[in-house]
N, C-alpha and C. Protein backbone atom coordinates (compact mmCIF):
# COMPACT_ATOMS: atom_id res chain seq x y z
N UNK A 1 -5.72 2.68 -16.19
CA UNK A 1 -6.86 3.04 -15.35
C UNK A 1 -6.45 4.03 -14.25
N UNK A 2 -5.19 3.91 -13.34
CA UNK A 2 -5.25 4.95 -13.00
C UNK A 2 -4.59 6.24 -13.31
N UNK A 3 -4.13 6.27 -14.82
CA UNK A 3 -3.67 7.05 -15.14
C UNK A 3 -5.15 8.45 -15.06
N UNK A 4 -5.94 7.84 -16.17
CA UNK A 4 -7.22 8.25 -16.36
C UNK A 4 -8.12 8.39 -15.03
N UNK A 5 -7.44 8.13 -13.46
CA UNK A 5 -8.40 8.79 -12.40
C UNK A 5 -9.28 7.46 -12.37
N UNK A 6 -9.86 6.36 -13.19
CA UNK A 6 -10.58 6.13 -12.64
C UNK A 6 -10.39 4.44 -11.47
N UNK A 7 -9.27 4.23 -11.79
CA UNK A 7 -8.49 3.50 -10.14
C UNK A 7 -7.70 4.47 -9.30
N UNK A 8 -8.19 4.58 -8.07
CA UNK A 8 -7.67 5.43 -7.21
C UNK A 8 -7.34 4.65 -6.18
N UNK A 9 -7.07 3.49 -5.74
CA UNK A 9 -5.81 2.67 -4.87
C UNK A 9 -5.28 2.01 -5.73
N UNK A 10 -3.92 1.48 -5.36
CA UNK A 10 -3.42 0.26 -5.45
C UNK A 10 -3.18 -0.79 -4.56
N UNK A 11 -2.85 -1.50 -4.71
CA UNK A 11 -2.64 -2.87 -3.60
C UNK A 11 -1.36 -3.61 -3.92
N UNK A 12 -0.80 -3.60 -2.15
CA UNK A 12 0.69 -4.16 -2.29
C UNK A 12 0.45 -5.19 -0.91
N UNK A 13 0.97 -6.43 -1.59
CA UNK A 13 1.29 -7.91 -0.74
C UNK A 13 1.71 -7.65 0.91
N UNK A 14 0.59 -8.08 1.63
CA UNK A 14 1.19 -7.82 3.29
C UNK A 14 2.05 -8.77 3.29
N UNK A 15 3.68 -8.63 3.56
CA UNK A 15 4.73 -9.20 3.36
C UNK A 15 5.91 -8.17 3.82
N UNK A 16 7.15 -9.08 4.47
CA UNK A 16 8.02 -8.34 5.20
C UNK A 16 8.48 -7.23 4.54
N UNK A 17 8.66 -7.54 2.95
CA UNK A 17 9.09 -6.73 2.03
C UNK A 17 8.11 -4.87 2.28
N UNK A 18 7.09 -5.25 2.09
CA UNK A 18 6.09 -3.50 1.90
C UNK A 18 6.03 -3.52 3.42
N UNK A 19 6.23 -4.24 4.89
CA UNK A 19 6.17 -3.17 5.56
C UNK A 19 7.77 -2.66 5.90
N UNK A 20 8.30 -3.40 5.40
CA UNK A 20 9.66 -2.68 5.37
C UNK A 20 9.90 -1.36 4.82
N UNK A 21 8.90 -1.55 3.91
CA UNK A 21 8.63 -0.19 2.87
C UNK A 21 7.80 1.18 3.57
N UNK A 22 6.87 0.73 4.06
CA UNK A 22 5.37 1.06 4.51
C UNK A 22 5.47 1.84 6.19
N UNK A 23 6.59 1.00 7.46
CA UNK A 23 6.21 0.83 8.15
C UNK A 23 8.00 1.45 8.76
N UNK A 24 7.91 2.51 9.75
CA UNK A 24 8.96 2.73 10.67
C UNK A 24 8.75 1.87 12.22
N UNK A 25 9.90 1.89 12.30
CA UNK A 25 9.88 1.31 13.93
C UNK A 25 9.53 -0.46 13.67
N UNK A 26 9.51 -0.77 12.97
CA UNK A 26 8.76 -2.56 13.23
C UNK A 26 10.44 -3.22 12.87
N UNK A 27 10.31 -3.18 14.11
CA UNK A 27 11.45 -4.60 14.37
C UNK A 27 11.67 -5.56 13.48
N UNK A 28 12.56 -6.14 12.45
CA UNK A 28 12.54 -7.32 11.97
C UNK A 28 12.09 -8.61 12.67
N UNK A 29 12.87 -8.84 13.78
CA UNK A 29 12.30 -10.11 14.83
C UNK A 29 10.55 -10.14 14.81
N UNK A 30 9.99 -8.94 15.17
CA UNK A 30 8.31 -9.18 15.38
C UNK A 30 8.10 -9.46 13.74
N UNK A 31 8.60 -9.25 12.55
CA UNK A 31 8.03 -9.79 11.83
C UNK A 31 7.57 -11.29 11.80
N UNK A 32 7.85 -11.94 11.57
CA UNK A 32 6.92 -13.71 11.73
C UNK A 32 6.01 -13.29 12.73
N UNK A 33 6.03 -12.43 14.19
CA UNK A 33 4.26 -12.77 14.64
C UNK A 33 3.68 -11.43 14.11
N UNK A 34 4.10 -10.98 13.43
CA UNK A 34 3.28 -9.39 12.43
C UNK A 34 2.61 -10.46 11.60
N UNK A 35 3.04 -11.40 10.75
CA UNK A 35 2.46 -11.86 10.20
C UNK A 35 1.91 -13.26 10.12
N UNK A 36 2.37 -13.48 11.34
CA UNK A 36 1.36 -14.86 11.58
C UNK A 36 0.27 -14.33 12.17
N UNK A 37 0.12 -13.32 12.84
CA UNK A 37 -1.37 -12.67 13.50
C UNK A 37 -2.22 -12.20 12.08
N UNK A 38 -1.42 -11.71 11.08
CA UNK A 38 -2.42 -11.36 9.97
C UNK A 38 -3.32 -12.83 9.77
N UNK A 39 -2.06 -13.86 8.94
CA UNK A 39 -2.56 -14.95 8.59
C UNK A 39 -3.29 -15.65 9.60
N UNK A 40 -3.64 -15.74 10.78
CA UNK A 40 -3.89 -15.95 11.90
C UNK A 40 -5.99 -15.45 12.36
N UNK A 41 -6.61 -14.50 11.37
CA UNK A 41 -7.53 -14.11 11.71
C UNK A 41 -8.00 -12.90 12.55
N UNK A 42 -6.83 -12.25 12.82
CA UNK A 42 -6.81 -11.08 13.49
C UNK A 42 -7.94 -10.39 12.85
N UNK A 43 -9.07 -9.78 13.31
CA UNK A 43 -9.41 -8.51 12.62
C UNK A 43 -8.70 -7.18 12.13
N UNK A 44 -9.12 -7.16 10.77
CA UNK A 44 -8.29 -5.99 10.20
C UNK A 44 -8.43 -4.69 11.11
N UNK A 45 -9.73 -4.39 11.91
CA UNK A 45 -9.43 -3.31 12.99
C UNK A 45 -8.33 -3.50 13.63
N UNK A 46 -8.13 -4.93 14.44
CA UNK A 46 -7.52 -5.06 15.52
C UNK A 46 -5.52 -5.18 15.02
N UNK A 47 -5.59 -5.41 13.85
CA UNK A 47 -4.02 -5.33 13.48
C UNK A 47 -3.95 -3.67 13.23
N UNK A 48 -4.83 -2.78 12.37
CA UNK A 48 -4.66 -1.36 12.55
C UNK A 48 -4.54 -0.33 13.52
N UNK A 49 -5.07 -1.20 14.40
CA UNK A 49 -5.17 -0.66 15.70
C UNK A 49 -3.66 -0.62 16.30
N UNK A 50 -2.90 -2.20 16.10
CA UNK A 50 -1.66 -2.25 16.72
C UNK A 50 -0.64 -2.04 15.84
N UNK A 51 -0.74 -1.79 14.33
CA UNK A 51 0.34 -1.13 13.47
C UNK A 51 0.18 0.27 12.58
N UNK A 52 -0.96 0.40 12.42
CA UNK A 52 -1.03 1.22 11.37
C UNK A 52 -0.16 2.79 11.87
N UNK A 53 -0.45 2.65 13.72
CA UNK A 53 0.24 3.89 13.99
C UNK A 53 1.80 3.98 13.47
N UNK A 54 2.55 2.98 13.09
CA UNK A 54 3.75 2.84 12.62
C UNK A 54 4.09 3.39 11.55
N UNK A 55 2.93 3.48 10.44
CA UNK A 55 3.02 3.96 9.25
C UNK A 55 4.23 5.15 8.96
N UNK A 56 5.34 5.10 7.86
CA UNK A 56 5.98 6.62 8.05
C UNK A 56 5.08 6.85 7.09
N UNK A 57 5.28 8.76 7.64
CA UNK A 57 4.82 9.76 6.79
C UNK A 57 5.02 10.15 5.04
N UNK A 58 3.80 9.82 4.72
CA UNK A 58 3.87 9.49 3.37
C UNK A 58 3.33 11.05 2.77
N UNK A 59 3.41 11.95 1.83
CA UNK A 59 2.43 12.85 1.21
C UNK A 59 2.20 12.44 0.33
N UNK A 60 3.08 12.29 -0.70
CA UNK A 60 2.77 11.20 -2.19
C UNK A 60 2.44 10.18 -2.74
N UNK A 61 2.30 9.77 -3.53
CA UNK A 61 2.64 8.30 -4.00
C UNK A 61 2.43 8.53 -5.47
N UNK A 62 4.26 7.43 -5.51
CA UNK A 62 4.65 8.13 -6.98
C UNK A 62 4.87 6.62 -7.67
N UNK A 63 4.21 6.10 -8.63
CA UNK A 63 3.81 5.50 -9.54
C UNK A 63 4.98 5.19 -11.00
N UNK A 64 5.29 4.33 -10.97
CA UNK A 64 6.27 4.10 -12.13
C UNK A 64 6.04 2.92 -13.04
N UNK A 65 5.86 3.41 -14.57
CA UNK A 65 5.77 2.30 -15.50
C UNK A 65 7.39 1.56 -15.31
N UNK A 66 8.05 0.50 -14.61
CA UNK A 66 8.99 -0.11 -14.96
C UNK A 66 9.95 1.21 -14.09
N UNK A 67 11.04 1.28 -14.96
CA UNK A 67 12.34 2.10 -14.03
C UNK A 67 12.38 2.80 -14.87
N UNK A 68 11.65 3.84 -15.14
CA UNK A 68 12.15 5.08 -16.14
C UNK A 68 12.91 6.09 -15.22
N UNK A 69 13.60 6.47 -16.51
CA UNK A 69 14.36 7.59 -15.86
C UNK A 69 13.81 8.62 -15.33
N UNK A 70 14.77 9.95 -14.55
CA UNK A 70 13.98 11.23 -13.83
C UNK A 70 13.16 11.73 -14.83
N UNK A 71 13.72 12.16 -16.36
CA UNK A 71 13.35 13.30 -17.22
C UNK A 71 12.14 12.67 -17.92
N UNK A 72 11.35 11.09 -17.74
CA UNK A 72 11.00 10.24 -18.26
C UNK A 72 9.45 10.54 -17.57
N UNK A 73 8.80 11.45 -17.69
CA UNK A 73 7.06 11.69 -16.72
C UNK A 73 6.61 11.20 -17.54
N UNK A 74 6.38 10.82 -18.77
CA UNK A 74 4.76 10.13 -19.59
C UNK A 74 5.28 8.60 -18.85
N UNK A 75 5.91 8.22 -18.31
CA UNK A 75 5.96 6.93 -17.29
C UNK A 75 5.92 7.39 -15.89
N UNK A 76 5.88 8.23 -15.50
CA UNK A 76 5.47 8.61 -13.79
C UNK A 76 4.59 8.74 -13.24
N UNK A 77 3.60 8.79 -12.46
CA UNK A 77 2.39 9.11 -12.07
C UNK A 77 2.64 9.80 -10.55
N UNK A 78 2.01 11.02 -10.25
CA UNK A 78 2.30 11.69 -8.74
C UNK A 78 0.75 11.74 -8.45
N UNK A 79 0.41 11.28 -6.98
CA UNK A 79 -0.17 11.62 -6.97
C UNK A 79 -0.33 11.82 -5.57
N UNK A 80 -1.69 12.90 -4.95
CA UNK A 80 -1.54 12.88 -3.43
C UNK A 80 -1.78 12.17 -2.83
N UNK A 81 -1.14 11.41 -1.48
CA UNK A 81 -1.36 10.70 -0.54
C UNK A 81 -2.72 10.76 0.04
N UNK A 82 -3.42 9.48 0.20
CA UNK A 82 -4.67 9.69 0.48
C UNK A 82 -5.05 8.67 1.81
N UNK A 83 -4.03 7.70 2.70
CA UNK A 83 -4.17 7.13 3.64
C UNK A 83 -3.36 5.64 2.91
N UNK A 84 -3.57 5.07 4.55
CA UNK A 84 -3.63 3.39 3.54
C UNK A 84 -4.35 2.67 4.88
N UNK A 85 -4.45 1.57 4.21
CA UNK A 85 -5.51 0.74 5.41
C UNK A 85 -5.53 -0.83 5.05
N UNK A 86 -5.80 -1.87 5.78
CA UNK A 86 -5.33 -3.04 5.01
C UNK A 86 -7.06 -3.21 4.61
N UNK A 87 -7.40 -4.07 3.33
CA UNK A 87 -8.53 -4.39 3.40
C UNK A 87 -8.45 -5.32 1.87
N UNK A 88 -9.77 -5.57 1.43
CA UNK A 88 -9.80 -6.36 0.28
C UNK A 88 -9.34 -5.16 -0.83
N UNK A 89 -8.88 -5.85 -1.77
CA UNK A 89 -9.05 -5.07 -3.37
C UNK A 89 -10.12 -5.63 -4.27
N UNK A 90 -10.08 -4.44 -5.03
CA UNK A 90 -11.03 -5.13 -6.26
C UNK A 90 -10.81 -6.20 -6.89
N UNK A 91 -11.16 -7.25 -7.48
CA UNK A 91 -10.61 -7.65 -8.26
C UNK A 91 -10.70 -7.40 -9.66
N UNK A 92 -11.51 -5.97 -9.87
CA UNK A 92 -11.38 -5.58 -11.47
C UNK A 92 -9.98 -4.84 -11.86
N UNK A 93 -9.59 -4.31 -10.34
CA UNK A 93 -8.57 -3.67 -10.30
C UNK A 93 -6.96 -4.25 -10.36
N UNK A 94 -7.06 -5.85 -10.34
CA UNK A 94 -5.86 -6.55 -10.11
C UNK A 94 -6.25 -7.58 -9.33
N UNK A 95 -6.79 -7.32 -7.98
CA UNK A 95 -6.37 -7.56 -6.48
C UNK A 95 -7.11 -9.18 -7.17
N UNK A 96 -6.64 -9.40 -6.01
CA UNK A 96 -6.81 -11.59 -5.68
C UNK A 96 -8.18 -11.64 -5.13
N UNK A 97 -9.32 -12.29 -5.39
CA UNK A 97 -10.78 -11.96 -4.57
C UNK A 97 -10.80 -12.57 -3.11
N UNK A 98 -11.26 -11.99 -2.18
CA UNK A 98 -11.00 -12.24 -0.69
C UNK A 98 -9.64 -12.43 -0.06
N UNK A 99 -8.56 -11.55 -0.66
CA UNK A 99 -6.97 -11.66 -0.53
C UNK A 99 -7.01 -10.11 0.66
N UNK A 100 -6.69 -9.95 1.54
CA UNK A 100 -6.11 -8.85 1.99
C UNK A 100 -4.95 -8.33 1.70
N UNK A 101 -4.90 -7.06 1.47
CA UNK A 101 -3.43 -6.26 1.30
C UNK A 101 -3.32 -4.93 2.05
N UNK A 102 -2.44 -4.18 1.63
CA UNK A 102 -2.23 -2.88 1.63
C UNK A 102 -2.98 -2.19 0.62
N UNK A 103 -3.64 -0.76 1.15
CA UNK A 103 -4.88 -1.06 -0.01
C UNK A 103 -3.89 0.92 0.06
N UNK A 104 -3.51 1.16 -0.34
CA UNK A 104 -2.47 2.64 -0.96
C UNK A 104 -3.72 3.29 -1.82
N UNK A 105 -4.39 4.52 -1.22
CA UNK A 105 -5.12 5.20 -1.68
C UNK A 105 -4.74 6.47 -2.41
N UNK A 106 -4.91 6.84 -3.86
CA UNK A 106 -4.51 8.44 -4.43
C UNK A 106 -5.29 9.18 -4.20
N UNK A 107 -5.14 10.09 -3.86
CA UNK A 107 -5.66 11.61 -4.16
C UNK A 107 -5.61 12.01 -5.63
N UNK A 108 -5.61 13.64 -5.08
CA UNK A 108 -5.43 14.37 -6.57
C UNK A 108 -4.25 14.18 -7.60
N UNK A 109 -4.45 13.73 -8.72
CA UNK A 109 -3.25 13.90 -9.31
C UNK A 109 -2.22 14.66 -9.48
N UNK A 110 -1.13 14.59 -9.14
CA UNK A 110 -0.02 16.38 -9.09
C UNK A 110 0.72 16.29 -10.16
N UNK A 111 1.14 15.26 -10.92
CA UNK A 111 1.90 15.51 -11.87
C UNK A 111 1.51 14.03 -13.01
């Protein structure tokens, strides 16, 4: 589906792991109240408000069936960076119903 364009986010587990991934500057220590304020009822404004500025600078997002190799593109997907924001996913799309995540938006396809 999103090969074919017609899923254009994905969704990754709010967990120490993706903002480790996701997120410059966030202290390991503030993790447990990063995420006891999620689990906690915070409004999703009000946690974007106090992390999202953390975000590093992303342009891409590059998509892999499994660990293929470099020379290996009919398993790659590029596509342009299109924001991210925490919120629900679909659940036609994967996502858990009323689960919050990282909701990783594509753009145009580049490769």
């Amino acid at each position: 589906m999103t090969a074919s364009g017609e899923k254009s986010e994905d969704y990754r587990e709010i967990n120490e792991y993706w903002f480790n991934r996701l997120f410059a500057d966030i202290d390991k220590e503030d993790m447990p109240i990063i995420l006891q304020r999620l689990n906690n009822g915070w409004s999703i404004e009000r946690i974007e408000e106090f992390y999202l500025h953390c975000l590093k600078p992303f342009t891409q997002n590059t998509m892999t069936l499994g660990y293929p190799v470099k020379c290996d593109k009919d398993k790659t997907l590029v596509f342009k960076h299109a924001g991210i924001h925490i919120g629900e996913g679909k659940p036609e799309w994967g996502a858990e119903a009323g689960k919050l995540y990282f909701v990783i938006k594509h753009g145009e396809r580049l490769q």
